[in-house]
Protein backbone atom coordinates (compact mmCIF):
# COMPACT_ATOMS: atom_id res chain seq x y z
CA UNK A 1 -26.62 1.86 18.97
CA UNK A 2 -28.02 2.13 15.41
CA UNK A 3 -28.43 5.74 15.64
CA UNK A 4 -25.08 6.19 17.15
CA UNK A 5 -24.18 4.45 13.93
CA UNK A 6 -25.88 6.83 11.84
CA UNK A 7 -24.78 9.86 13.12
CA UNK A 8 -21.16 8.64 12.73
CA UNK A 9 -21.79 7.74 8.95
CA UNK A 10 -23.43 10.54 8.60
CA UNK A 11 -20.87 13.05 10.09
CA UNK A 12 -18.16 11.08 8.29
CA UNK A 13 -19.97 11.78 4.89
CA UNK A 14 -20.75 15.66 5.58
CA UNK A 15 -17.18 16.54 4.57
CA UNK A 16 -17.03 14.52 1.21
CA UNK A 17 -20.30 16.20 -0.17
CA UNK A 18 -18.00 19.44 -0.22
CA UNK A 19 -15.65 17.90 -2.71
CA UNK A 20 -17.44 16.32 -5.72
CA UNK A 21 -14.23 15.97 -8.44
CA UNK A 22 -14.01 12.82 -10.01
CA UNK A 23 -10.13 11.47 -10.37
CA UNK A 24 -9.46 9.05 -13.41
CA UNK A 25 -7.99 6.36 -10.71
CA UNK A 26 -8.88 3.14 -13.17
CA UNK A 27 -10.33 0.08 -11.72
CA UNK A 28 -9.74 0.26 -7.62
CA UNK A 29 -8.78 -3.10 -6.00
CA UNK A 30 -9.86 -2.68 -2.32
CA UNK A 31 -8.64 -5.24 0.32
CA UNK A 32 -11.78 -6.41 2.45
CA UNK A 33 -10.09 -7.63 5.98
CA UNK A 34 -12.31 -10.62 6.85
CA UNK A 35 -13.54 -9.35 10.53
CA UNK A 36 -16.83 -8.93 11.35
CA UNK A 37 -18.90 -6.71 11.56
CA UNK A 38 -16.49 -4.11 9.93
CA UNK A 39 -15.92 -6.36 7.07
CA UNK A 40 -17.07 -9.92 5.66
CA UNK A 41 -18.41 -11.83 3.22
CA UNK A 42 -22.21 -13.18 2.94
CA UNK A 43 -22.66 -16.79 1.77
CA UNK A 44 -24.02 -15.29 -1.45
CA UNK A 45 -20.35 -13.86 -2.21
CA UNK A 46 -21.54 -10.18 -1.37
CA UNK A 47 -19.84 -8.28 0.96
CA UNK A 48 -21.14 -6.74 3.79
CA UNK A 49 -19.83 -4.31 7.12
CA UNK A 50 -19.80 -1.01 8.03
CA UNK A 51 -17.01 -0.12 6.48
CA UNK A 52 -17.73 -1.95 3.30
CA UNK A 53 -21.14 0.17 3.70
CA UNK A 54 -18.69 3.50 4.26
CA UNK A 55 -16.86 2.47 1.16
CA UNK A 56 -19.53 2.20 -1.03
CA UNK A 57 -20.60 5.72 0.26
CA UNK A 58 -17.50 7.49 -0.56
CA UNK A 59 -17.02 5.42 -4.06
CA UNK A 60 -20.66 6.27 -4.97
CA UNK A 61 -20.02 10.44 -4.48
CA UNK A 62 -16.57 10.14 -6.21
CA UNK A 63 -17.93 7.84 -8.80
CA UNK A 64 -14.94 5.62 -7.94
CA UNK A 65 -14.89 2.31 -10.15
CA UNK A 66 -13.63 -0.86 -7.49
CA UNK A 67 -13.35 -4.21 -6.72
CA UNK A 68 -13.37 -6.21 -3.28
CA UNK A 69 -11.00 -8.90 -2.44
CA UNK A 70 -11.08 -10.52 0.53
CA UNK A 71 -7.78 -10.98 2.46
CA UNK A 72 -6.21 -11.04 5.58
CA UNK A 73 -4.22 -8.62 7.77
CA UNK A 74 -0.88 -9.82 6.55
CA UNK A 75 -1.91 -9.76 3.04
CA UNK A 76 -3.51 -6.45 3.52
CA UNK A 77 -0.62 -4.06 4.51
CA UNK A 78 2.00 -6.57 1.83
CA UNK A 79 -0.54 -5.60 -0.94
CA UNK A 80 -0.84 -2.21 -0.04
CA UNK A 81 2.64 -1.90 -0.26
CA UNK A 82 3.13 -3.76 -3.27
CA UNK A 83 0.29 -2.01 -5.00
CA UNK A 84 -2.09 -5.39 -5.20
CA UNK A 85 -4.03 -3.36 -3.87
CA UNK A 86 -4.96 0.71 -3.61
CA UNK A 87 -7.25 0.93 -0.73
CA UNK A 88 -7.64 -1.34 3.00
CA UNK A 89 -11.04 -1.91 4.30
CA UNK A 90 -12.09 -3.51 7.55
CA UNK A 91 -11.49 -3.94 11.66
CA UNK A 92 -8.00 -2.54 10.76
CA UNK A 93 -6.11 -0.64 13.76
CA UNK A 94 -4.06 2.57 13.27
CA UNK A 95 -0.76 1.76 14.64
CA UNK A 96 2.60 3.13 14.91
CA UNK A 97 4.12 0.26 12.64
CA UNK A 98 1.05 0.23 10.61
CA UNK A 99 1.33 4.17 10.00
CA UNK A 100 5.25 3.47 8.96
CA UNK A 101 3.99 1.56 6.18
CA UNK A 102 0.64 2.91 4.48
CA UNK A 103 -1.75 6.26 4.71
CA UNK A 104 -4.53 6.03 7.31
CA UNK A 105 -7.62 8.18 7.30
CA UNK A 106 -8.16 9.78 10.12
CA UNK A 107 -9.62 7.25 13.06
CA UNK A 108 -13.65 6.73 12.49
CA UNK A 109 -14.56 5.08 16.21
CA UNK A 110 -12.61 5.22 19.73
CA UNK A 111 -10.90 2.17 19.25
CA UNK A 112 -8.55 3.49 16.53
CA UNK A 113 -10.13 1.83 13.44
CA UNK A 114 -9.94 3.51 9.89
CA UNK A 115 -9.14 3.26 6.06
CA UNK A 116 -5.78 2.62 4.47
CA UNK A 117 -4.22 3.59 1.18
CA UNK A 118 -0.98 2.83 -0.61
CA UNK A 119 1.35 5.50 -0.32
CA UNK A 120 1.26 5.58 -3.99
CA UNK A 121 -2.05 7.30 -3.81
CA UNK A 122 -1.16 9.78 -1.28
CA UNK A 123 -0.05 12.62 -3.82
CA UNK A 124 -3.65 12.76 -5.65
CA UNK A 125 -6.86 12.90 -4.84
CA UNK A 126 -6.98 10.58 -1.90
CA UNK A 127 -5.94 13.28 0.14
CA UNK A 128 -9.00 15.50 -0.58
CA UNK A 129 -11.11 13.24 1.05
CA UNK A 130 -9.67 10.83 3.39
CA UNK A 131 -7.17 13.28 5.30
């Protein structure tokens, strides 16, 4: 399992080593859903989850500049929409009525899971390495 895991970051990664521009995106408030073991916080208030770990990844190459909030589903997809908040982290299905209202990336494990964006972002450089 842990080198299953591994080989999945890793081959998720591969493609964002090919693009190394920076974007001046500000301050990027990323939604942490609260589900285990994608996403969660420890009781010393860090966050933790593999795709809290992915995030950090792809931040850390694009020298992205963020913040995690924890929040749930609902409060997820209204913030996304409402621009709260730019990117949505966590155990978060790709669904038709979830596609209707924000950006996924493209699925990261059989069950459908992956990262979500405001539309807002979809015009810039979001698209170079999520899609």
């Amino acid at each position: 399992m842990r080198y299953t895991l591994l080989l999945l970051l890793t081959l998720l990664y591969l493609p964002l080593r090919s693009n190394t521009d920076s974007v001046a995106l500000g301050k990027l408030n990323v939604a942490v859903f609260d589900a285990a073991p994608f996403g969660f916080l420890y009781p010393d208030q860090t966050y933790g989850g593999l795709m809290v770990e992915l995030w950090k990844t792809i931040a850390e190459e694009l020298h992205y500049d963020y913040e995690f909030q924890l929040t749930t589903m609902d409060s997820l997809m209204r913030g996304l929409e409402t621009g709260k908040y730019d990117v949505g982290i966590g155990a978060i299905s790709i669904t038709p009525s979830r596609e209707a209202r924000v950006d996924f990336s493209h699925a990261i494990n059989p069950s459908g899971t992956g990262i979500c964006v405001s539309r807002a972002h979809v015009k810039n450089a979001w698209q170079k390495f999520i899609f």
